[in-house]
Protein backbone atom coordinates (compact mmCIF):
# COMPACT_ATOMS: atom_id res chain seq x y z
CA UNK A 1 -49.37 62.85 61.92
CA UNK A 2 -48.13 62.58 58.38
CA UNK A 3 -48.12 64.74 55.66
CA UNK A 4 -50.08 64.55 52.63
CA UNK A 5 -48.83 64.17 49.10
CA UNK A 6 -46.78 67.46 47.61
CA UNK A 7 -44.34 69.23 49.78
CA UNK A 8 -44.64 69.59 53.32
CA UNK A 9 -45.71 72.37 55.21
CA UNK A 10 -42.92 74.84 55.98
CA UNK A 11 -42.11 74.87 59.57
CA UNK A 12 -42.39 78.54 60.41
CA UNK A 13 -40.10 79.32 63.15
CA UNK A 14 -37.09 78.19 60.94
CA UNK A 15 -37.69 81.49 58.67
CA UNK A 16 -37.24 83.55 61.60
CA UNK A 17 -34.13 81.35 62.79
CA UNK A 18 -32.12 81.11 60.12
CA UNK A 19 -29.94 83.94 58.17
CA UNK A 20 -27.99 83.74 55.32
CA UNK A 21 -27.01 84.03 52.70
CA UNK A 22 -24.89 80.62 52.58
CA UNK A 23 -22.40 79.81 50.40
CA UNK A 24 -22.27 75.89 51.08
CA UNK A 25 -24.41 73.13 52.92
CA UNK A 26 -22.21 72.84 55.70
CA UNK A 27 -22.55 76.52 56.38
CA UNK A 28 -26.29 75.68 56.99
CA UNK A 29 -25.76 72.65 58.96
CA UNK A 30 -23.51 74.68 61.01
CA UNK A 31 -26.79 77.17 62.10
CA UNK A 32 -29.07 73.48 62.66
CA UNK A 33 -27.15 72.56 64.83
CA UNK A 34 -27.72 75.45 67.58
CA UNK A 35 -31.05 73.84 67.71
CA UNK A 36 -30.43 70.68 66.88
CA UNK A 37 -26.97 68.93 67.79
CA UNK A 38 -28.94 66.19 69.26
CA UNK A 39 -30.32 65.27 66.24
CA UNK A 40 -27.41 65.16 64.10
CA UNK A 41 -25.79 62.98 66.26
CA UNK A 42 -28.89 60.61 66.55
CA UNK A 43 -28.55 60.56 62.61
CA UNK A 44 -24.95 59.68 62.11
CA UNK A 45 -25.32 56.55 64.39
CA UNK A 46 -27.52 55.09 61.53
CA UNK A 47 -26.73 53.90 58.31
CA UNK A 48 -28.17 56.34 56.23
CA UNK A 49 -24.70 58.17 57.43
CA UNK A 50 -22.74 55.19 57.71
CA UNK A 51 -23.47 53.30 55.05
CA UNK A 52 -22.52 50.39 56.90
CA UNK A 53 -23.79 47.78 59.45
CA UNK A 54 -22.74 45.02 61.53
CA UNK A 55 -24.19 42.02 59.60
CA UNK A 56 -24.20 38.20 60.30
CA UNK A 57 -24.11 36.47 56.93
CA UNK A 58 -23.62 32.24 56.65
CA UNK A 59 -20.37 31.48 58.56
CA UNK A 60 -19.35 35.20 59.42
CA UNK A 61 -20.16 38.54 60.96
CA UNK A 62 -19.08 41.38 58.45
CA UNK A 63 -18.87 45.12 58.75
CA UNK A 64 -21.26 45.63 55.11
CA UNK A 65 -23.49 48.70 53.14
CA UNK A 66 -23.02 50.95 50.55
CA UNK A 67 -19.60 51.81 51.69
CA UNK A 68 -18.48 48.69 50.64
CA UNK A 69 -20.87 46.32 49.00
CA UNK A 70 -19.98 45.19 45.35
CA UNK A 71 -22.75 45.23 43.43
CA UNK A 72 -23.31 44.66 39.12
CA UNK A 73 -23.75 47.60 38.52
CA UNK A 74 -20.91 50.17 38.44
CA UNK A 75 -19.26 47.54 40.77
CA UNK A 76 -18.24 49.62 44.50
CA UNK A 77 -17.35 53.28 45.22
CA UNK A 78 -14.39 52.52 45.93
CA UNK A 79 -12.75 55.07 44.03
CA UNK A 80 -16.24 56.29 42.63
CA UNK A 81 -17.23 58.67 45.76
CA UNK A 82 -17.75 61.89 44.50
CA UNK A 83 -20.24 60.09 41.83
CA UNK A 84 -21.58 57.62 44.30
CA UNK A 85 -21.77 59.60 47.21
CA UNK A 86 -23.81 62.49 45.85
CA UNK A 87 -26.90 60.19 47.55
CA UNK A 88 -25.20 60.14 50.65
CA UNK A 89 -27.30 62.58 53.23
CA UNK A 90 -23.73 64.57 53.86
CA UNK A 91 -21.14 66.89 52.58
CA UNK A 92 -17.75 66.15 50.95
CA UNK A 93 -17.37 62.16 50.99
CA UNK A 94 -14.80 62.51 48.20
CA UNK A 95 -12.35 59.43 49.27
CA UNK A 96 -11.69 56.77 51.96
CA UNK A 97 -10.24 59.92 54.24
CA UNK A 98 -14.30 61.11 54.62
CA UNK A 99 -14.67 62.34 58.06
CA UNK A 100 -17.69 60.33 59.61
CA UNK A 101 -17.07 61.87 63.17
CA UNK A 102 -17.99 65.88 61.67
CA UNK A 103 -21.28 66.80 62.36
CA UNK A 104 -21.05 69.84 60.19
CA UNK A 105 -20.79 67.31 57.24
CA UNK A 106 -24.68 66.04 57.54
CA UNK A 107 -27.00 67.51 54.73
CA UNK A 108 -30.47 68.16 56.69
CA UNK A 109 -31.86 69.62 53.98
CA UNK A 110 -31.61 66.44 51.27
CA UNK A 111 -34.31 65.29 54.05
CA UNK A 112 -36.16 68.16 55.11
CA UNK A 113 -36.56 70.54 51.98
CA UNK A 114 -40.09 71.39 51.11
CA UNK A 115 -39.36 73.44 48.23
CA UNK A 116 -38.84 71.07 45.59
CA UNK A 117 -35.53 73.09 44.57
CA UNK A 118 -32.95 71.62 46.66
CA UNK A 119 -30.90 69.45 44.02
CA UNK A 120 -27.50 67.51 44.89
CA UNK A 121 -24.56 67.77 42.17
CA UNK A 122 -24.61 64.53 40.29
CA UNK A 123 -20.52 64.30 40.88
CA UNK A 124 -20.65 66.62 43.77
CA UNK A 125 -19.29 64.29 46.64
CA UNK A 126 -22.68 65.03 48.20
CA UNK A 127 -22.77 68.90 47.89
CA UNK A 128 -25.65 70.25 46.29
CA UNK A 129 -25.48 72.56 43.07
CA UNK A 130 -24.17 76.11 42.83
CA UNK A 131 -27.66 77.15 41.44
CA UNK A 132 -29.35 75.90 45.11
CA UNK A 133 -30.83 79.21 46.82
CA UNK A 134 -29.33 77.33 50.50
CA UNK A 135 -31.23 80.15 52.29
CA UNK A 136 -34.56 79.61 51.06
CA UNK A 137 -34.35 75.92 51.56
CA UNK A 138 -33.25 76.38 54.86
CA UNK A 139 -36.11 78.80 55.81
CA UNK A 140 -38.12 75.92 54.62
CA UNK A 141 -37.86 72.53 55.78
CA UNK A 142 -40.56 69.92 57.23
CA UNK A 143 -40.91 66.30 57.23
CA UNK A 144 -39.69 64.40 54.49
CA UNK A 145 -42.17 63.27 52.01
CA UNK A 146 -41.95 60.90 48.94
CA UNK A 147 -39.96 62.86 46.99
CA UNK A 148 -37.35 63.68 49.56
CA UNK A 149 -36.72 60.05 50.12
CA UNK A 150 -36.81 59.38 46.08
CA UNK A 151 -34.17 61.85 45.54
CA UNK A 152 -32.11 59.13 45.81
CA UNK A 153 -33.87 55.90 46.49
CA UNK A 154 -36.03 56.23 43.07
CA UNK A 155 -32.43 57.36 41.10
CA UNK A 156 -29.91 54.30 42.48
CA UNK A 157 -27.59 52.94 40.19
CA UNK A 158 -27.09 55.74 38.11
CA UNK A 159 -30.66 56.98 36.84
CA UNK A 160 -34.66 56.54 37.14
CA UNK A 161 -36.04 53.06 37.92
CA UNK A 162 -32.35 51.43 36.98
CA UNK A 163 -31.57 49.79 40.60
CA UNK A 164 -34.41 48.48 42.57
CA UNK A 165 -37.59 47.80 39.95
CA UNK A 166 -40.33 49.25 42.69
CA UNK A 167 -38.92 52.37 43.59
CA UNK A 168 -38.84 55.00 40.51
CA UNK A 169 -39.60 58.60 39.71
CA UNK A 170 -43.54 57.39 39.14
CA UNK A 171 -43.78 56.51 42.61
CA UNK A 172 -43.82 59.99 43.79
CA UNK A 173 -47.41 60.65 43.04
CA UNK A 174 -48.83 57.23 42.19
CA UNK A 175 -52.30 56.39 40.94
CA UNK A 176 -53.86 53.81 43.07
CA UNK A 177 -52.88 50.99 40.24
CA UNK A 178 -49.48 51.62 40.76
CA UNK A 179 -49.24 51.17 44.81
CA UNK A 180 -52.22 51.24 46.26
CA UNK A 181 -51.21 52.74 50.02
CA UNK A 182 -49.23 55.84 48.33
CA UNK A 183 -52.00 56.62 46.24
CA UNK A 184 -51.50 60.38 45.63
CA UNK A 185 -55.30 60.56 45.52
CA UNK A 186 -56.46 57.54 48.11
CA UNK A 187 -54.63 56.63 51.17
CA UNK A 188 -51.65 58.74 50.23
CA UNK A 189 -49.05 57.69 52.47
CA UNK A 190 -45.70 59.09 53.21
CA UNK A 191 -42.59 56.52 53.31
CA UNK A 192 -42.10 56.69 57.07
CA UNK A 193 -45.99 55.43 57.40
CA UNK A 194 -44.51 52.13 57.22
CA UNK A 195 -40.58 52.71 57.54
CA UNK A 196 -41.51 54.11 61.17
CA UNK A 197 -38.65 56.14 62.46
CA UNK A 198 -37.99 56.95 66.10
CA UNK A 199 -34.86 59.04 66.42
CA UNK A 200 -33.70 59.82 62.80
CA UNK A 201 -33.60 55.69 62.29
CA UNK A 202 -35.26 54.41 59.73
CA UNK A 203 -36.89 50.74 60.19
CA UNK A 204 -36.25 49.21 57.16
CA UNK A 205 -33.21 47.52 54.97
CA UNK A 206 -32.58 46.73 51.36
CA UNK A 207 -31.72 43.34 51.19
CA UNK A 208 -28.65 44.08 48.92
CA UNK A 209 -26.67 46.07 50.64
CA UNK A 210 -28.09 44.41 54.40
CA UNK A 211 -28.26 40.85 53.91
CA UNK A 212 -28.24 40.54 57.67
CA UNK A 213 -31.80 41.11 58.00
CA UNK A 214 -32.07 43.15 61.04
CA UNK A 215 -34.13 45.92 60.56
CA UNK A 216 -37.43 44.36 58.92
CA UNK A 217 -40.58 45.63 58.56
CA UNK A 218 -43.57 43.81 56.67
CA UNK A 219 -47.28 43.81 55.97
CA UNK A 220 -47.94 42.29 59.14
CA UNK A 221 -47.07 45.07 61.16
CA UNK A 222 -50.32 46.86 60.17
CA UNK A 223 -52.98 43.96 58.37
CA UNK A 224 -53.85 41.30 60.52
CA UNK A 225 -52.24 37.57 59.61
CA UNK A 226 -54.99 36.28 58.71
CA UNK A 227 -56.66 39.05 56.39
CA UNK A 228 -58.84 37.26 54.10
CA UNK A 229 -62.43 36.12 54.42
CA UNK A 230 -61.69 33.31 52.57
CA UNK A 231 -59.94 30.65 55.01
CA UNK A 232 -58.29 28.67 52.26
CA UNK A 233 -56.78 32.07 51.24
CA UNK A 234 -55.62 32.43 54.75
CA UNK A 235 -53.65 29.47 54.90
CA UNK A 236 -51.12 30.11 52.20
CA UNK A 237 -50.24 33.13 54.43
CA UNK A 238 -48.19 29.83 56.45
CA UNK A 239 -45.72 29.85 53.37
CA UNK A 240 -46.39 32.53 50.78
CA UNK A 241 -45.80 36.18 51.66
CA UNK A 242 -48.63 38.80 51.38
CA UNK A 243 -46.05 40.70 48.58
CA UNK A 244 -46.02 37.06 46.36
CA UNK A 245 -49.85 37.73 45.56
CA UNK A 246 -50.66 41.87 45.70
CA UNK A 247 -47.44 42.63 43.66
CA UNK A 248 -48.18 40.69 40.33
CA UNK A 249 -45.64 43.11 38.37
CA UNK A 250 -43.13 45.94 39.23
CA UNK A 251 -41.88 48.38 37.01
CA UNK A 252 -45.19 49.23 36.29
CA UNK A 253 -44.50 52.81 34.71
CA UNK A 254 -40.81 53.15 34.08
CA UNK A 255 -38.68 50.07 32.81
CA UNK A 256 -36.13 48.98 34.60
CA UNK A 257 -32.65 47.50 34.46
CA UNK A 258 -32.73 43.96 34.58
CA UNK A 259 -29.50 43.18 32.89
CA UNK A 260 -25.56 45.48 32.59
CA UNK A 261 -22.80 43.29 29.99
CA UNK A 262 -19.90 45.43 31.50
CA UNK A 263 -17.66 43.16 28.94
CA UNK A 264 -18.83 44.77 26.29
CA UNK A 265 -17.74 48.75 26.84
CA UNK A 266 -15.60 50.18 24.94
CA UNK A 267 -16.51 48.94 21.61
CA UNK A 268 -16.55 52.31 18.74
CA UNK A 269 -20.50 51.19 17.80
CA UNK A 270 -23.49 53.00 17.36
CA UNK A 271 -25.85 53.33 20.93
CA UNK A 272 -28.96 52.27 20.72
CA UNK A 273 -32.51 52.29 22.28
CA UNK A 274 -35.11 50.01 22.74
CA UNK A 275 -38.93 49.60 22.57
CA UNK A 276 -38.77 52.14 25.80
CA UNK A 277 -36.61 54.75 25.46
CA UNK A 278 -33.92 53.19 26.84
CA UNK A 279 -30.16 53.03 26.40
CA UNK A 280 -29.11 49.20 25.28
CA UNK A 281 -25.76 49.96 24.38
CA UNK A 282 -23.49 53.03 25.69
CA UNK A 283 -19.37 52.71 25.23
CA UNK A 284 -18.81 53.84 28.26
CA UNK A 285 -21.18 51.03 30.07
CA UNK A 286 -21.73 48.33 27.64
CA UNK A 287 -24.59 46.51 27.21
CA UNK A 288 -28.02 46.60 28.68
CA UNK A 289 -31.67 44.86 28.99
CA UNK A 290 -34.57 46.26 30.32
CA UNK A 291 -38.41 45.23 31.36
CA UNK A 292 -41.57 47.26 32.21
CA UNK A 293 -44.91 45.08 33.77
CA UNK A 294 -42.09 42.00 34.69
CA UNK A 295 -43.31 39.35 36.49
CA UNK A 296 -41.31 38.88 39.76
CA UNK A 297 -39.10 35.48 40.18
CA UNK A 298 -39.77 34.01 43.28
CA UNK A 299 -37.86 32.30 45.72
CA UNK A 300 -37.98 31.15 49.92
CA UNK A 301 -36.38 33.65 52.24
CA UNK A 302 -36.31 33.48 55.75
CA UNK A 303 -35.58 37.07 56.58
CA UNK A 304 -31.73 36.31 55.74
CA UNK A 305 -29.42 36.53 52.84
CA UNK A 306 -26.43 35.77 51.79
CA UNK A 307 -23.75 38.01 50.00
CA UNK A 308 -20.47 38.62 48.21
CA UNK A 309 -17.58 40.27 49.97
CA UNK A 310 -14.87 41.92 48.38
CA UNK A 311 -12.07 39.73 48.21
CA UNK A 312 -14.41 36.29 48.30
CA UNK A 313 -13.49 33.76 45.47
CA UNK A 314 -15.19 33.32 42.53
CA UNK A 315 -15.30 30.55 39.84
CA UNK A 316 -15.54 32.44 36.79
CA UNK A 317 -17.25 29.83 34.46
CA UNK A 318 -20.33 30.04 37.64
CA UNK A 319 -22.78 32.96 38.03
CA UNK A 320 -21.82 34.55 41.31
CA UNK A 321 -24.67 35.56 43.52
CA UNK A 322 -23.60 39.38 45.10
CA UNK A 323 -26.72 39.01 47.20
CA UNK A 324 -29.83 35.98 47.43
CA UNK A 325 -32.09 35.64 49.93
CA UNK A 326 -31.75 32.39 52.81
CA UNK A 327 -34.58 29.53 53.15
CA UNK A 328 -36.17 26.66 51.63
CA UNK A 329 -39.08 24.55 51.77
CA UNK A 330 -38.08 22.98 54.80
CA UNK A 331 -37.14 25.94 56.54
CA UNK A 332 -40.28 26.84 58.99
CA UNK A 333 -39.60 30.74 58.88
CA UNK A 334 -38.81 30.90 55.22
CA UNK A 335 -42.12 32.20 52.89
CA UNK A 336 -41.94 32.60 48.94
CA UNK A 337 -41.61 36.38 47.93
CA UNK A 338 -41.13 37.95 44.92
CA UNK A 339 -37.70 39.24 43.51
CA UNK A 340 -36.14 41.28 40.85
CA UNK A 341 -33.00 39.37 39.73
CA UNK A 342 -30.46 41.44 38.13
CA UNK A 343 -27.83 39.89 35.99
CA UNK A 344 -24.53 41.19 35.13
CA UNK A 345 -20.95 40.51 33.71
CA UNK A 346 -18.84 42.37 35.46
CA UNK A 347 -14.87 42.49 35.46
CA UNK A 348 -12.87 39.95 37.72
CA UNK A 349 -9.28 39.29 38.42
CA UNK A 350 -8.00 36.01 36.64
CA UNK A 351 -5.04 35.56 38.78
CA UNK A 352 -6.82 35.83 42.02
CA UNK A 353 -10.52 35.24 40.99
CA UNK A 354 -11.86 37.79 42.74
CA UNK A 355 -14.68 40.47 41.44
CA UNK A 356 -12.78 43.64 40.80
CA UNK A 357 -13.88 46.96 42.25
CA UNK A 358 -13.22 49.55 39.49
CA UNK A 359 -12.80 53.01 38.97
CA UNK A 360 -15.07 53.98 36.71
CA UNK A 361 -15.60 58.24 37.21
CA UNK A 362 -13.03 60.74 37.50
CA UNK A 363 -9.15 60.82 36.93
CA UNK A 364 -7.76 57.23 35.65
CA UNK A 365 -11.63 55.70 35.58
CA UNK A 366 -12.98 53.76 32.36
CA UNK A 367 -14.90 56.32 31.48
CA UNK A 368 -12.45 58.86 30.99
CA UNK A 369 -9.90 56.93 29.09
CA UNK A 370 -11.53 53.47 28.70
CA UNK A 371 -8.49 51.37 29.88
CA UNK A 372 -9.65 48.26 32.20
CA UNK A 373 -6.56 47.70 33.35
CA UNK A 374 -5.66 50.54 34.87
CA UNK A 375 -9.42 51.21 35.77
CA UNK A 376 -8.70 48.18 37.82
CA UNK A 377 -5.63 49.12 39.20
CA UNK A 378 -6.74 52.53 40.74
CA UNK A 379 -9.95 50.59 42.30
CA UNK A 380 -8.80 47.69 44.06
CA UNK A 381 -6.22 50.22 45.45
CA UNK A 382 -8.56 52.38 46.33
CA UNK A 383 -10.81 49.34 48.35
CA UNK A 384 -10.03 49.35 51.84
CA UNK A 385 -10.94 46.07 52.24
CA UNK A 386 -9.13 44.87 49.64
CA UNK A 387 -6.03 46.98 51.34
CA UNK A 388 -6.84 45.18 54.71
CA UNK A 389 -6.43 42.07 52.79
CA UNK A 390 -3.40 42.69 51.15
CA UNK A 391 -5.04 42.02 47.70
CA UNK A 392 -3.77 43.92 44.81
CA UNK A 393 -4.43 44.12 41.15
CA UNK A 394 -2.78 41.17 39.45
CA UNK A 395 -2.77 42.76 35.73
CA UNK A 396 -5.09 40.11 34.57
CA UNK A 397 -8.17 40.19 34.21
CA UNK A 398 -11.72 38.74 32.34
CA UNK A 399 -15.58 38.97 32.75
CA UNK A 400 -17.76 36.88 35.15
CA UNK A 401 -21.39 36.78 35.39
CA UNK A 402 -22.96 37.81 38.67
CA UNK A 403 -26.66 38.47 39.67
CA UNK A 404 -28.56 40.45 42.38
CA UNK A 405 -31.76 39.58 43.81
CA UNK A 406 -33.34 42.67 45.36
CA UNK A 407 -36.97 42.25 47.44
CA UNK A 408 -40.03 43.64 45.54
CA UNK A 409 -42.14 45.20 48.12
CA UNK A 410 -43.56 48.55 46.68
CA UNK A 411 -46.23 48.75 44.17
CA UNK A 412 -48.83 47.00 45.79
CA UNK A 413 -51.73 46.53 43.53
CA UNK A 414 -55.23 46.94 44.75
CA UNK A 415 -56.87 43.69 45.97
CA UNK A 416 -59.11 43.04 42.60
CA UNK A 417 -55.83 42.86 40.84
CA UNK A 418 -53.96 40.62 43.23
CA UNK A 419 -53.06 37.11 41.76
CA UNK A 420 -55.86 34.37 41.84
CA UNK A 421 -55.80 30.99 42.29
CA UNK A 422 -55.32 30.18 38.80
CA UNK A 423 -52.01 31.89 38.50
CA UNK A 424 -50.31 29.06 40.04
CA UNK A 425 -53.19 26.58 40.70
CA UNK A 426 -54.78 24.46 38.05
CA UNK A 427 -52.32 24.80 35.22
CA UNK A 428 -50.94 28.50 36.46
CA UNK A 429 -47.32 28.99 35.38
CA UNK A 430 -46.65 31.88 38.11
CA UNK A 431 -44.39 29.52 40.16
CA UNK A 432 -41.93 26.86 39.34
CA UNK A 433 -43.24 24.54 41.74
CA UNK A 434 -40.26 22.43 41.70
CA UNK A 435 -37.77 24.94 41.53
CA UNK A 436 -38.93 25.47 45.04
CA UNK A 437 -38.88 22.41 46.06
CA UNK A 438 -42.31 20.83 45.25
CA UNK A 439 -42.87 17.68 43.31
CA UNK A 440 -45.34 19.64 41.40
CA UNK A 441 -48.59 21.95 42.42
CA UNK A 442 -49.09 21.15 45.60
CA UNK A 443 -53.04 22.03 45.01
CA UNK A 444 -52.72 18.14 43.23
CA UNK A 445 -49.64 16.91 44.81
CA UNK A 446 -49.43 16.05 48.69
CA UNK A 447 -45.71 16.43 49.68
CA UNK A 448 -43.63 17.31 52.47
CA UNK A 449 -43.87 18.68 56.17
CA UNK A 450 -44.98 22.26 54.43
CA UNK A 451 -47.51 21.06 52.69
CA UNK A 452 -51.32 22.24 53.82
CA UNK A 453 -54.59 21.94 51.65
CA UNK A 454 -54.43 25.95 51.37
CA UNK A 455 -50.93 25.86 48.46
């Protein structure tokens, strides 16, 4: 049985259990694992300890996550890990030499806190901050509820609502307008109510960083496929996913990134703020755009993507797609979902025209001394993949535009606000009916082996 909304119930026998006082994480994970060495191993076989799959993508089967996806925007951790890593659910991933094989090194408590005090260092490599009472945390822990999961899924990319568009600080105790299954006051549920988890893994992948596709989980799995009492409305479940109509806007709340112009860090000018509070301009980052209420693009996808590798050639006059979903209108498993598509110009390698993994934080990173080429230098060296390859900084390099598209799947309106047929029917501009592949709205135009009188 789930939880409800606030933090979970304290699970008493840990008080008498555990003893302290602890002067580091790993001297708590040390005493969990009397009890419960089982379930620290169960957790590093997934990828929430990993960060990293086996993944087919078009042509290729990749080793690909967080550990070494590039992405647009502060490009790879590659050289980044004490800054990047403070989301991992361990201790001490400061470099490439992190010891994936120590179970001492898991963090139970960035899962399993119910106080609301346990707090990671923001450059910590994963430990959390001196100020962290470890043995009242410890004496404290339950099942994970939305805010243990949004310690670092609402926070990715470097602050509140930047990364994914449908995931942000507000969703920790939404109103029913702003998701209407983790309504704080309605249905109220908990993450794992629909990422289901069976021995510390978690169903459930973000298409960015798991283009593979392997781990899905959907509406279907608890609404029936043909949900509606209107039949016409049924039909369009044949090509339009449930998400396309009951998410009509994301960042509903707290604006999100939608655009990072690394090319244009490092200029001595004022930063500035926009309509929202937010930074549009910071030296150390360059230039930014961002979007609250935004309309989803839309797009087939088949349950696959494709994605960028480190090391894969660019042209750098194209934009270069570091993730995009699979499908098309002839495709029989592809549906049209909604997207947030993030642009970017991001720094590339001229000689080898290849997307450059920089070091932005710490010793030697851009942000310390603001010197691209050597930022580049210390990051591609720091890539093991680039390593394996035997690519190395060439001392050229430029900007390249790039673009993610990440799934919108959170948020889910209640039904009385879910699109109508008007949106895209009749004179609705919701879709580009042709940029997917329609002659026009299929509502007036009969095309194609897709087409039924339903969309």
């Amino acid at each position: 049985m789930l939880l409800g909304s606030g933090m979970a119930a304290a699970d008493n026998p840990h008080k008498e259990a555990i003893e302290g006082p602890f002067a580091s994480g790993t001297e708590v994970t040390q005493q969990c694992l009397a009890c419960h060495e089982d379930e620290a191993h169960d957790f590093m076989k997934t990828s929430h300890w990993s960060w990293s799959l086996t993944q087919e993508l078009p042509g290729r089967t990749v080793e690909r996550g967080k550990k070494n996806a590039i992405n647009n925007f502060c490009t790879s951790i590659a050289g980044n890990e004490p800054r990047c890593t403070s989301c991992h659910a361990g201790y001490g991933w400061k470099d490439s030499n992190f010891d994936f094989a120590d179970a001492t090194k898991v963090d139970c408590l960035v899962c399993h806190d119910t106080t609301g005090t346990y707090i990671k260092d923001p450059a910590g490599a994963g430990e959390p901050l001196a100020k962290v009472d470890l043995e009242k945390v410890a004496k404290n822990v339950g099942k994970p509820v939305r805010d243990n999961c949004g310690s670092c899924h609402f926070y990715g990319g470097g602050g509140d609502a930047v990364k994914h568009g449908d995931l942000d600080s507000s969703m920790a105790y939404p109103d029913k307008t702003t998701d209407v299954h983790m309504d704080s006051d309605g249905n109220d549920f908990q993450c794992q109510a629909c990422h289901q988890t069976e021995s510390h893994a978690i169903s459930g992948n973000a298409m960015g960083v798991s283009p593979g596709g392997i781990d899905h989980i959907g509406c279907e799995n608890c609404h029936d496929g043909a949900p509606h009492k209107n039949g016409k409305i049924n039909e369009h479940t044949a090509t339009v996913a449930c998400q396309t109509c009951h998410i009509p806007f994301f960042a509903r709340n707290e604006a999100t990134k939608m655009s990072w112009d690394w090319s244009t860090a490092g200029q001595d000018r004022e930063e500035t703020l926009d309509e929202f509070g937010r930074k549009t301009f910071q030296k150390k980052k360059g230039s930014f755009t961002w979007g609250k209420m935004v309309k989803p693009s839309y797009a087939w996808y088949n349950g696959k993507a494709g994605a960028y590798m480190a090391g894969d050639p660019i042209k750098a006059d194209e934009v270069t797609r570091l993730s995009y979903p699979l499908g098309d209108i002839q495709d029989a498993s592809a549906k049209i979902y909604p997207f947030k598509v993030h642009t970017g110009k991001q720094i590339y390698d001229k000689k080898h025209n290849i997307l450059v993994t920089a070091k932005t934080y710490g010793k030697g990173g851009y942000w310390s001394d603001f010197d691209w080429d050597k930022a580049a230098k210390l990051g591609m060296e720091a890539n093991p993949t680039l390593k394996a390859k035997g690519i190395a900084y060439s001392g050229e390099y430029g900007f390249a535009p790039t673009e993610m598209w990440w799934r919108i799947n959170h948020m889910v309106s209640p039904k009385e606000e879910a699109l109508k047929c008007n949106a895209c029917h009749n004179g609705g501009d919701r879709l580009d009916w042709k940029a997917l592949g329609y002659d026009g709205d299929p509502m007036k135009n009969k095309q194609g082996p897709r087409h039924n009188s339903g969309n």
